[in-house]
C-alpha atoms as a PDB file:
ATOM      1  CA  UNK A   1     103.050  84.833 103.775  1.00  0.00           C
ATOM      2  CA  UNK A   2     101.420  85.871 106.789  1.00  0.00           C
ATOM      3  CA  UNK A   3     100.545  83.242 109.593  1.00  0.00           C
ATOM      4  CA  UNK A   4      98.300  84.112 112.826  1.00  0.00           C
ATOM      5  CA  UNK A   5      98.333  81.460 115.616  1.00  0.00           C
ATOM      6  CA  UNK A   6      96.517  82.012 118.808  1.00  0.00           C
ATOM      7  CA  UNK A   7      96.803  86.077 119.062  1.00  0.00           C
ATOM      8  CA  UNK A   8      95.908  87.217 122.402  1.00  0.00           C
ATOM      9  CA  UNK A   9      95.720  90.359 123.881  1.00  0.00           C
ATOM     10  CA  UNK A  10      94.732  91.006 127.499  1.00  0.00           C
ATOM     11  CA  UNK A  11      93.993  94.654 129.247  1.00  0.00           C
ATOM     12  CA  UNK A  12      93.646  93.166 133.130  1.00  0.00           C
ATOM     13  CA  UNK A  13      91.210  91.021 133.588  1.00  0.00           C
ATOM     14  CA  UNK A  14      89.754  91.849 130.007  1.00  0.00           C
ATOM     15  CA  UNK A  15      90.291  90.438 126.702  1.00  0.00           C
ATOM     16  CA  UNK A  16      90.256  92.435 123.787  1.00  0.00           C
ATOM     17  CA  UNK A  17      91.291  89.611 121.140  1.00  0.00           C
ATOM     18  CA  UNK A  18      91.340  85.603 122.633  1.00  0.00           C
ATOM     19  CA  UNK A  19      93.359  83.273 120.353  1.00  0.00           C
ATOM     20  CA  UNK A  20      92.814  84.810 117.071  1.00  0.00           C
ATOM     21  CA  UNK A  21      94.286  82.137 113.888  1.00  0.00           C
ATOM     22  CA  UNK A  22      94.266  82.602 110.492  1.00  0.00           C
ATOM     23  CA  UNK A  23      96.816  82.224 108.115  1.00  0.00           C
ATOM     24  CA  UNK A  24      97.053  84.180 104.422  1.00  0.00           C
ATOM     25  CA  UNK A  25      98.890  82.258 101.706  1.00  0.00           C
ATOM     26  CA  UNK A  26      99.550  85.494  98.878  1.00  0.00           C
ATOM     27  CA  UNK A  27      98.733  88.893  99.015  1.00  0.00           C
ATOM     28  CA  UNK A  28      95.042  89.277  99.277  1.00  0.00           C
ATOM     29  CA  UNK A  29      92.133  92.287 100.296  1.00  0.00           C
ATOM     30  CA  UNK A  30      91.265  91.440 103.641  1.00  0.00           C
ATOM     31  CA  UNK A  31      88.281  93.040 105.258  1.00  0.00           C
ATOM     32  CA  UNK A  32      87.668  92.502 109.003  1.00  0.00           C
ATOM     33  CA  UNK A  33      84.090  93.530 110.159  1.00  0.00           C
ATOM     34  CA  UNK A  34      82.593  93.262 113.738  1.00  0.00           C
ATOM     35  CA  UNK A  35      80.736  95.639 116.475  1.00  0.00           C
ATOM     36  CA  UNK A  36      82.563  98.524 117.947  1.00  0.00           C
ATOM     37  CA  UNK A  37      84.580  96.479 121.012  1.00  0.00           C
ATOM     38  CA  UNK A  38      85.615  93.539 118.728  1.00  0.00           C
ATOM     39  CA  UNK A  39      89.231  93.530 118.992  1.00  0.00           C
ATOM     40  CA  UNK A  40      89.684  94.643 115.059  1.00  0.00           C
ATOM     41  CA  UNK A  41      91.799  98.100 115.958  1.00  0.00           C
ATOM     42  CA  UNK A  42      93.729  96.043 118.325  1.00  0.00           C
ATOM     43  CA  UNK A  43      94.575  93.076 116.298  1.00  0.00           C
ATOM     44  CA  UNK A  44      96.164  95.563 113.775  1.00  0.00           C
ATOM     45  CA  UNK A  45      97.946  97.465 116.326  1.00  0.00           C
ATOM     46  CA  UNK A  46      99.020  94.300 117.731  1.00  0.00           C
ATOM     47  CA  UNK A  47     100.245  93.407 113.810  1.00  0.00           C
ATOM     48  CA  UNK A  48     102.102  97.088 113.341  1.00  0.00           C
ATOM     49  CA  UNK A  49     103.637  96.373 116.736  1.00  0.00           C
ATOM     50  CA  UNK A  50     101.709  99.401 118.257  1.00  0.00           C
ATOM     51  CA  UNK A  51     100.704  97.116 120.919  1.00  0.00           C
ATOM     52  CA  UNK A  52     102.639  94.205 122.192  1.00  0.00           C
ATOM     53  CA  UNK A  53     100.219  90.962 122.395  1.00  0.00           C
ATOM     54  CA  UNK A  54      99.915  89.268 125.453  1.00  0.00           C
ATOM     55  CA  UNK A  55     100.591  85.719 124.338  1.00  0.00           C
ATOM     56  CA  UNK A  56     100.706  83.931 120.691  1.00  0.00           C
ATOM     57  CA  UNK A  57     102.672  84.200 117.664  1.00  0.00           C
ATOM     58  CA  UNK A  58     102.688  86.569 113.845  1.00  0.00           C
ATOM     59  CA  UNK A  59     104.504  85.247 111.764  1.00  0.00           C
ATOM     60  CA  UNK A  60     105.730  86.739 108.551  1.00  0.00           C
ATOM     61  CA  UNK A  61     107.565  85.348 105.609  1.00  0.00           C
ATOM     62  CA  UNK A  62     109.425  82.989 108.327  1.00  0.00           C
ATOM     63  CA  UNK A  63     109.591  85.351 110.808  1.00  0.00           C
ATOM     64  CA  UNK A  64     107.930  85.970 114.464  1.00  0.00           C
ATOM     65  CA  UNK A  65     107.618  89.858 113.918  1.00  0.00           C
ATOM     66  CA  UNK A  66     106.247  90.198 117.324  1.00  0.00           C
ATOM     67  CA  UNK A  67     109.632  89.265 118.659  1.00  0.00           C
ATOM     68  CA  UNK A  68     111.777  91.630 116.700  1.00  0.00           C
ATOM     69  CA  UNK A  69     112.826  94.876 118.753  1.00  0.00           C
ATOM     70  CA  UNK A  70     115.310  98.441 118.231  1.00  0.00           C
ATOM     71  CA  UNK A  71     116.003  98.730 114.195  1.00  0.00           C
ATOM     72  CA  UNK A  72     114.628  95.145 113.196  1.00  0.00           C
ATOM     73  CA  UNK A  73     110.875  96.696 114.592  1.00  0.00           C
ATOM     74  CA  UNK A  74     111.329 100.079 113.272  1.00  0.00           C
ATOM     75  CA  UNK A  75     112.208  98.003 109.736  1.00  0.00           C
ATOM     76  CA  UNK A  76     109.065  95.922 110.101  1.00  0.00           C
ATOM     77  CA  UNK A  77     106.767  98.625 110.642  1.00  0.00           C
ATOM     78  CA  UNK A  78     108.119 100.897 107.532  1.00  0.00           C
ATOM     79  CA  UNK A  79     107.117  97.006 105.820  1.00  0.00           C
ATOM     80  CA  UNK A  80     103.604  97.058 107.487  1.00  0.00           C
ATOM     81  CA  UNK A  81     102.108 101.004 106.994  1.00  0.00           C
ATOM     82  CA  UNK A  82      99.018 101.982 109.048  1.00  0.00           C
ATOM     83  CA  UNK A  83      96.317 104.213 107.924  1.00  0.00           C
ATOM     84  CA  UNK A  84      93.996 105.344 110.629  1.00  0.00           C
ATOM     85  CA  UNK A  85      90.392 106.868 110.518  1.00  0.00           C
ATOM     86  CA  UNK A  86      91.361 110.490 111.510  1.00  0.00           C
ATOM     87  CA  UNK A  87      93.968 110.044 108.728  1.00  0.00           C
ATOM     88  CA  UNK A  88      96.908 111.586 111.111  1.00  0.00           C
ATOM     89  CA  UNK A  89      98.349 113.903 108.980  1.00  0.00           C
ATOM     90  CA  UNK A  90     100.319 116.996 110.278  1.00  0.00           C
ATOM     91  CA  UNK A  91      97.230 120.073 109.699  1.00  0.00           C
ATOM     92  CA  UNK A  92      99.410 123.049 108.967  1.00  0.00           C
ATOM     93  CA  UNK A  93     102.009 121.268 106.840  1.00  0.00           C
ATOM     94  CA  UNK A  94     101.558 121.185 102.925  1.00  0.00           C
ATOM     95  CA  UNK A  95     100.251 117.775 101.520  1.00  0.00           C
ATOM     96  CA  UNK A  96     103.906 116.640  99.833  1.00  0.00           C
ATOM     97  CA  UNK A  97     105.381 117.391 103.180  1.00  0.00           C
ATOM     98  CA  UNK A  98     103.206 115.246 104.954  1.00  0.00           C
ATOM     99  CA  UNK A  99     103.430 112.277 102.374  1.00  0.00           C
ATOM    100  CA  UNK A 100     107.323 112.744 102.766  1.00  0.00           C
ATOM    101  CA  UNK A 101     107.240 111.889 106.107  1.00  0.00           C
ATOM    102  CA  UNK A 102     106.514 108.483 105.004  1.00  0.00           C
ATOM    103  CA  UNK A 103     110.492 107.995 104.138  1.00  0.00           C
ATOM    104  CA  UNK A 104     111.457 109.354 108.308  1.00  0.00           C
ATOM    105  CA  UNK A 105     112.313 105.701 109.230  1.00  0.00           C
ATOM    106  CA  UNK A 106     114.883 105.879 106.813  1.00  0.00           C
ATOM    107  CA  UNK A 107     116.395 108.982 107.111  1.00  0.00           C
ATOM    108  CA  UNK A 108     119.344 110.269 109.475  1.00  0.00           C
ATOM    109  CA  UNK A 109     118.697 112.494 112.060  1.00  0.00           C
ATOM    110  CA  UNK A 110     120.125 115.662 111.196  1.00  0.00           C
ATOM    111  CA  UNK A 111     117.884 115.574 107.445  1.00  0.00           C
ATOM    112  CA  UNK A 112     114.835 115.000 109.644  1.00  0.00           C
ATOM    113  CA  UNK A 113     115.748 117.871 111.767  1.00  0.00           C
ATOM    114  CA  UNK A 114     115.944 120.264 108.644  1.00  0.00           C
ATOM    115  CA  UNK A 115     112.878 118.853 106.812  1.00  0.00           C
ATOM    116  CA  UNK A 116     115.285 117.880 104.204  1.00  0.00           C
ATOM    117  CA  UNK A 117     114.243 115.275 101.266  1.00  0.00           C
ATOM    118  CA  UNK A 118     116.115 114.299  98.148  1.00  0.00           C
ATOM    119  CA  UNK A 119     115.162 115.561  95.372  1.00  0.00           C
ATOM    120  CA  UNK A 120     113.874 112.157  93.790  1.00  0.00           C
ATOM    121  CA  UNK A 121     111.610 111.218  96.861  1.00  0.00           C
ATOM    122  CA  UNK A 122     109.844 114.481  96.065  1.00  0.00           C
ATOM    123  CA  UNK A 123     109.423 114.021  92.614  1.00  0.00           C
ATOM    124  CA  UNK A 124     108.309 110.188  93.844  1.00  0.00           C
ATOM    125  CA  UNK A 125     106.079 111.931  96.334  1.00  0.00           C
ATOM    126  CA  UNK A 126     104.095 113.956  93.649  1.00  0.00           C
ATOM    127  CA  UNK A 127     103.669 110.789  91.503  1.00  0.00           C
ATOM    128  CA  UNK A 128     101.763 108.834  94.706  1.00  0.00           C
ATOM    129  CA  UNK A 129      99.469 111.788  94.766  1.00  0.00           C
ATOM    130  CA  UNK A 130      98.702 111.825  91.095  1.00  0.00           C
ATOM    131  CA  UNK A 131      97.849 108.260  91.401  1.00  0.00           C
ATOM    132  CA  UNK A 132      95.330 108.791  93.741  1.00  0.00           C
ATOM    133  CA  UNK A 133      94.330 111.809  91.987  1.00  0.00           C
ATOM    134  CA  UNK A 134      95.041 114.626  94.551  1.00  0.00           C
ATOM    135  CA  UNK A 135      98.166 116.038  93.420  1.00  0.00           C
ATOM    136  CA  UNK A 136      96.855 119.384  92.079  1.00  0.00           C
ATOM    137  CA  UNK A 137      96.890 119.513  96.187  1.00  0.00           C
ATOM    138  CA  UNK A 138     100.201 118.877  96.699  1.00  0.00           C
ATOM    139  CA  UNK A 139     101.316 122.742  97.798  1.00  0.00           C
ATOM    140  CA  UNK A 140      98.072 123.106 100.380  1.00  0.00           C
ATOM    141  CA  UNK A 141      97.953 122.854 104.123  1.00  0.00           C
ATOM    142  CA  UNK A 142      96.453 119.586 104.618  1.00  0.00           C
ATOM    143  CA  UNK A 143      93.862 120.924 106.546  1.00  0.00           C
ATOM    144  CA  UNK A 144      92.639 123.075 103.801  1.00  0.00           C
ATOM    145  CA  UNK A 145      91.689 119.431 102.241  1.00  0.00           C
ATOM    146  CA  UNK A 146      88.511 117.734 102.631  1.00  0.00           C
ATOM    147  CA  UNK A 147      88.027 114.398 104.792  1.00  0.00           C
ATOM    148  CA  UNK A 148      88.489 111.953 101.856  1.00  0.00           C
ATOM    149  CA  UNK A 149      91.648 114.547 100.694  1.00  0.00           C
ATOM    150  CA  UNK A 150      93.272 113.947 103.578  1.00  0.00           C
ATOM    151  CA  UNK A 151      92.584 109.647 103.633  1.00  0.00           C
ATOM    152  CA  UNK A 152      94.477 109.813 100.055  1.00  0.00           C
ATOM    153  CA  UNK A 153      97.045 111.948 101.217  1.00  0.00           C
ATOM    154  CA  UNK A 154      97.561 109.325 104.469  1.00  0.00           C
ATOM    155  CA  UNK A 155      97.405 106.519 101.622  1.00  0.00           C
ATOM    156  CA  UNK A 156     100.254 108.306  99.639  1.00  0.00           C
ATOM    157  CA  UNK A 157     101.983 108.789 102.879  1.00  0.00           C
ATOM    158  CA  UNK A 158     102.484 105.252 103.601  1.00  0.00           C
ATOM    159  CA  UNK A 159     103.084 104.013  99.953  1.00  0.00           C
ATOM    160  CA  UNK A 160     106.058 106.190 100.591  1.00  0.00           C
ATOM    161  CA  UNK A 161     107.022 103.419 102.739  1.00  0.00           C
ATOM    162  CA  UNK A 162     107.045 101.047  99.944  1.00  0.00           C
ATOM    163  CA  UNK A 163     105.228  98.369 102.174  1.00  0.00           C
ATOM    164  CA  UNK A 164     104.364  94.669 101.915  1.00  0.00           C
ATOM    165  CA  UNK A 165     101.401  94.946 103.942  1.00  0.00           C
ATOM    166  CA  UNK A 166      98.963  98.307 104.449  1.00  0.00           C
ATOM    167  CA  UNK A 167      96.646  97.989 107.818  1.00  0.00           C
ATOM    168  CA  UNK A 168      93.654 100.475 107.083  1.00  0.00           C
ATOM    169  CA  UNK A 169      92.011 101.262 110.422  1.00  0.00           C
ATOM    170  CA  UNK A 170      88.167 102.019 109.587  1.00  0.00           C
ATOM    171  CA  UNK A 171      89.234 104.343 106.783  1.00  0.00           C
ATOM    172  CA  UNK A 172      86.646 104.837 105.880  1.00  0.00           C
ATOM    173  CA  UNK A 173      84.429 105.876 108.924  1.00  0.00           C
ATOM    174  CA  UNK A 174      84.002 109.281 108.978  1.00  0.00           C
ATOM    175  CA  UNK A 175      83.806 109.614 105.338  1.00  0.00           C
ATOM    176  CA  UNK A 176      79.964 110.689 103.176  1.00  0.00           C
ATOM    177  CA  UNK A 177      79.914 107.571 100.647  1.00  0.00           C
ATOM    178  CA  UNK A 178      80.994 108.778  97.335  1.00  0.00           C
ATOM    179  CA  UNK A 179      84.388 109.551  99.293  1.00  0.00           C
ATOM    180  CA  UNK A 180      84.469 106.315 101.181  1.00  0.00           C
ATOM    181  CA  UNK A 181      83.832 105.013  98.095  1.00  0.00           C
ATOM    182  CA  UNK A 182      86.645 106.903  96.034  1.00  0.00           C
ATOM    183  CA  UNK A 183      89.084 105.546  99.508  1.00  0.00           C
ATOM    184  CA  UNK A 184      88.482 101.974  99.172  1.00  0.00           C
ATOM    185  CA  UNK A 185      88.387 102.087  95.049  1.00  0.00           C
ATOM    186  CA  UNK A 186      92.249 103.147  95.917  1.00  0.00           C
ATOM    187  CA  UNK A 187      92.952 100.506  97.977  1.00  0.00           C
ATOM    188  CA  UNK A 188      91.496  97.855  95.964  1.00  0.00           C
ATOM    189  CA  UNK A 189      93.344  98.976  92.962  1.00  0.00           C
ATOM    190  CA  UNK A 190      96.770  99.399  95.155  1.00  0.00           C
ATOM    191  CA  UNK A 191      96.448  96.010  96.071  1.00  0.00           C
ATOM    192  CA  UNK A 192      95.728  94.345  92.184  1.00  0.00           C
ATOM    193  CA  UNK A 193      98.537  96.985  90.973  1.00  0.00           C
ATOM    194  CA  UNK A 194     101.328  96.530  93.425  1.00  0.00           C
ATOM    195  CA  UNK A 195     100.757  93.076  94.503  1.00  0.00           C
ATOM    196  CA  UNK A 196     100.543  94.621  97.849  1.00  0.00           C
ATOM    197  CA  UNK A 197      98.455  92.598 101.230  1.00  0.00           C
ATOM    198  CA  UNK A 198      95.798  94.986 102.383  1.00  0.00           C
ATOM    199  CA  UNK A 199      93.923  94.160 105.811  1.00  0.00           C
ATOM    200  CA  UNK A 200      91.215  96.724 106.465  1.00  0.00           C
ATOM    201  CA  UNK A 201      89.080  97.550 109.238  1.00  0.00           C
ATOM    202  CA  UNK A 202      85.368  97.923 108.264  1.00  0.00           C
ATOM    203  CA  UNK A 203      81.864  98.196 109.220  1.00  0.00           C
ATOM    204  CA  UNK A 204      79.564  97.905 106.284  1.00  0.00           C
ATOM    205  CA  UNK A 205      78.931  94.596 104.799  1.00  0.00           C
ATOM    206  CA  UNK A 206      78.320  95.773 101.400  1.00  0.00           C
ATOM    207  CA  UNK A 207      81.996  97.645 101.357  1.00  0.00           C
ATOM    208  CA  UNK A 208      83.289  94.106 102.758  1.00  0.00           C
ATOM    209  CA  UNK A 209      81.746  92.121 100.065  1.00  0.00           C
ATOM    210  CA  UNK A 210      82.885  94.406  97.253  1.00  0.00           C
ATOM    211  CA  UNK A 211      86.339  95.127  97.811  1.00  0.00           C
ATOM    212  CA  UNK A 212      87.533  92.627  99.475  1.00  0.00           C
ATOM    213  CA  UNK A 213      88.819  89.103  98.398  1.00  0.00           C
ATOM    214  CA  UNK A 214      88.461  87.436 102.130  1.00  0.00           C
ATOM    215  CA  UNK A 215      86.310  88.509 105.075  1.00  0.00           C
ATOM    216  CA  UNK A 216      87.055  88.035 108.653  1.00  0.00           C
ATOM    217  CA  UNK A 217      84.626  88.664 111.455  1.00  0.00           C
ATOM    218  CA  UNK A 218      85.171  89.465 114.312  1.00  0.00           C
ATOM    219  CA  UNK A 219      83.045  89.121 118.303  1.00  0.00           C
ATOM    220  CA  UNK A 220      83.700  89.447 121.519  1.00  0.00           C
ATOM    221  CA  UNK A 221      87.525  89.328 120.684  1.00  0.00           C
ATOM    222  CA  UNK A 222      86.854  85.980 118.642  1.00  0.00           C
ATOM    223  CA  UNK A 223      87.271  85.014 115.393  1.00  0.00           C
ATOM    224  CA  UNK A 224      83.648  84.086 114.322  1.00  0.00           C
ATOM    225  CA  UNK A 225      83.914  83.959 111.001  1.00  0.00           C
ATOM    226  CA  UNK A 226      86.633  83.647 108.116  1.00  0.00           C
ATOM    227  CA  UNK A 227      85.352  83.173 104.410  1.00  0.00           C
ATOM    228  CA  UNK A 228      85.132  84.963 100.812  1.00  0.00           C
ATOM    229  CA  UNK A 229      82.000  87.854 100.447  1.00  0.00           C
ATOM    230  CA  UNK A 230      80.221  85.257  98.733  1.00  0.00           C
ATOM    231  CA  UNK A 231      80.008  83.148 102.296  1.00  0.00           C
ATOM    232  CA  UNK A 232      79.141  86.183 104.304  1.00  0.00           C
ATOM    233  CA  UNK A 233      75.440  85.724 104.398  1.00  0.00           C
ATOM    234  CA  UNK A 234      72.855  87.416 106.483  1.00  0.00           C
ATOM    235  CA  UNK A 235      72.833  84.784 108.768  1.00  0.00           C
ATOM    236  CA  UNK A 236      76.659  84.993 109.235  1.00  0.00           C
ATOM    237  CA  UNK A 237      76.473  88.620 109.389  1.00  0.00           C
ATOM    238  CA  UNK A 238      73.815  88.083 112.538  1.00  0.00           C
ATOM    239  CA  UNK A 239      76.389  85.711 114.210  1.00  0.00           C
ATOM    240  CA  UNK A 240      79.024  88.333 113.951  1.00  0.00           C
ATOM    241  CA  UNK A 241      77.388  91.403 114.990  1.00  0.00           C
ATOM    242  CA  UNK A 242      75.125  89.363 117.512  1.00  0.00           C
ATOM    243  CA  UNK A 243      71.960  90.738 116.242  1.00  0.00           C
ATOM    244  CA  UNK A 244      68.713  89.070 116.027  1.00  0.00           C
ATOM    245  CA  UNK A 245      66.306  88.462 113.491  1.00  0.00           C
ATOM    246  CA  UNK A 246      65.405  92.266 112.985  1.00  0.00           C
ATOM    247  CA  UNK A 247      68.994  92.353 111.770  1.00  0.00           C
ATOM    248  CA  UNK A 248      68.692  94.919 108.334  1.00  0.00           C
ATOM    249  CA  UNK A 249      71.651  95.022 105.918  1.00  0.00           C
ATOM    250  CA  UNK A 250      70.184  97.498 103.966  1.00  0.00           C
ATOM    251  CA  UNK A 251      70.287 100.261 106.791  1.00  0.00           C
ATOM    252  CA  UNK A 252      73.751  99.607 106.925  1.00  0.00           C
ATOM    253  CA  UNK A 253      74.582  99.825 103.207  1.00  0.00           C
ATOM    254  CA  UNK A 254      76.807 102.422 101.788  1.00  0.00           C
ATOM    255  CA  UNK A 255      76.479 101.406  98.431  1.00  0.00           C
ATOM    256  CA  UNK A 256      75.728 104.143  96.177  1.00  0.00           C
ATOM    257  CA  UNK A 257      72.892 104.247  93.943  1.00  0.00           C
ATOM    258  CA  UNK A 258      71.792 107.051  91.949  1.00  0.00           C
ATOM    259  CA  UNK A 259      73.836 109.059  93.142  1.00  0.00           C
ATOM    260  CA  UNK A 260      72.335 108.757  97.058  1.00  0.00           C
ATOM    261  CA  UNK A 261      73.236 105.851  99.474  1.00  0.00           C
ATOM    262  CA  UNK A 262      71.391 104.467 101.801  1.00  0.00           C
ATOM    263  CA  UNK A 263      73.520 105.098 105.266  1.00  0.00           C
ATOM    264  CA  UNK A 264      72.050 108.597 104.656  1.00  0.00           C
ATOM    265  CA  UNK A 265      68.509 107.971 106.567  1.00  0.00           C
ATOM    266  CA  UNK A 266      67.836 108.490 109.569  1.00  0.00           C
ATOM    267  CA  UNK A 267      66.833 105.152 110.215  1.00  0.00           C
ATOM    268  CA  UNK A 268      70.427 104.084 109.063  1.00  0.00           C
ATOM    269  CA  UNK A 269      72.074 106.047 111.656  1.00  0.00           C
ATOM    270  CA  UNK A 270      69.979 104.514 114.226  1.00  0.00           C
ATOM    271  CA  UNK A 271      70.682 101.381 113.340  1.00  0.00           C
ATOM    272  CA  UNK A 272      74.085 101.431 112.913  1.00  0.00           C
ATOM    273  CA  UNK A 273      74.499 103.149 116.122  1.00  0.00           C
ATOM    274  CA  UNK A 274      72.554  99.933 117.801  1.00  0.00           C
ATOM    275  CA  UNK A 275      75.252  97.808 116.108  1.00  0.00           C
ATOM    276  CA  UNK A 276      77.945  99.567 117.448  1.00  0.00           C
ATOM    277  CA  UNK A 277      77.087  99.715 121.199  1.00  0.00           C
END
């Protein structure tokens, strides 16, 4: 489905991803994990054609999408919906409003103007947000919502796209645990439900190994490693976040257990804030 051959992106003399290849063969839950500075945000920005890459090729189902341009990219990018970590949702708008805007590729000019939505599209709308459990929100301002609210409502909003693909930018990063947990249970189960290819920026190891089917990690822009959860072992977890031997997984864990998770020490935070330098 999706093919990846020698992705590069250059800012100057920097480069934030160097001749990235992969190639995914179905849909799949892909989790890419790496240090702050990795290249991961830009390799899906590259992929929604936020960015244009520097050099290389995406190919999917046949065809180059970094090529395409006008209606053709517009169409590709209502294929391949982004989620981002500060969710992007209009504030002051009510939460089926802002999971309607999910259809505005596809709708004329003057009906965007006039906020105007068919009638089955709203009742469509409402049904995403049951799904993911937060349609008793669906009149509210979306800023009367809490964090992990608002992710589901940015979910819903791009399932109103009816995508192949879903790029999750660290959804999950300014979320407590029992909501990042609650996000990624929805993604998993959109993906085995729909069918659907998720690729998702992470940075725990633990959320990598449990929701996702394939694991890419990322360094310096590089491709370091590319394996199932059951492959990504402390020592290739090391290799990818270039830590040494004092490397903890536990103080990066946020697994919950007992209703508590571990990411809530102290120590945690320290940790992963070395990690992400």
């Amino acid at each position: 489905m999706l093919v990846v051959n020698q992705l590069t992106k250059r800012f100057g003399t920097n480069t934030a991803v160097d001749t990235a290849s992969f190639t995914v063969e179905e849909p799949t839950m892909i989790g890419i994990i790496g240090r702050s500075g990795a290249g991961k945000s830009t390799f899906l920005r590259m992929m929604n054609r936020l960015t244009d890459a520097t050099s290389g090729t995406l190919t999917f189902e046949g065809r180059n999408v970094l090529e395409l341009t006008g209606r053709a990219r517009r169409d590709w990018q209502a294929d391949c919906a982004m989620i981002f970590q500060q969710f992007n949702l209009v504030p002051r708008m009510d939460v089926v409003s802002n999971v309607l805007h999910g259809t505005l590729g596809s709708r004329s000019t003057f009906a965007t103007m006039f906020n105007l939505f068919p009638r089955d599209d709203i009742y469509r709308a409402i049904d995403i947000l049951e799904r993911l459990g937060v349609a008793e929100n669906a009149a509210k301002r979306a800023e009367a919502l809490s964090g992990g609210q608002q992710q589901r409502v940015a979910i819903a909003r791009a399932l109103m796209q009816d995508p192949k693909i879903i790029l999750a930018d660290e959804p999950i990063a300014s979320l407590d645990p029992m909501n990042a947990q609650t996000v990624m249970e929805a993604l998993r189960r959109i993906h085995e439900e729909d069918g659907r290819m998720v690729i998702a920026n992470l940075h725990t190891l633990d959320t990598a190994r449990r929701y996702c089917d394939r694991v890419i990690g990322m360094r310096d822009g590089r491709i370091v490693f590319d394996g199932t959860p059951e492959q990504l072992t402390t020592g290739a977890a090391r290799e990818i976040y270039g830590a040494g031997d004092d490397f903890s997984e536990t103080s990066t864990s946020t697994e919950i257990r007992d209703g508590s998770a571990g990411v809530d020490t102290p120590e945690a935070v320290v940790e992963l804030e070395r990690l992400s330098v």
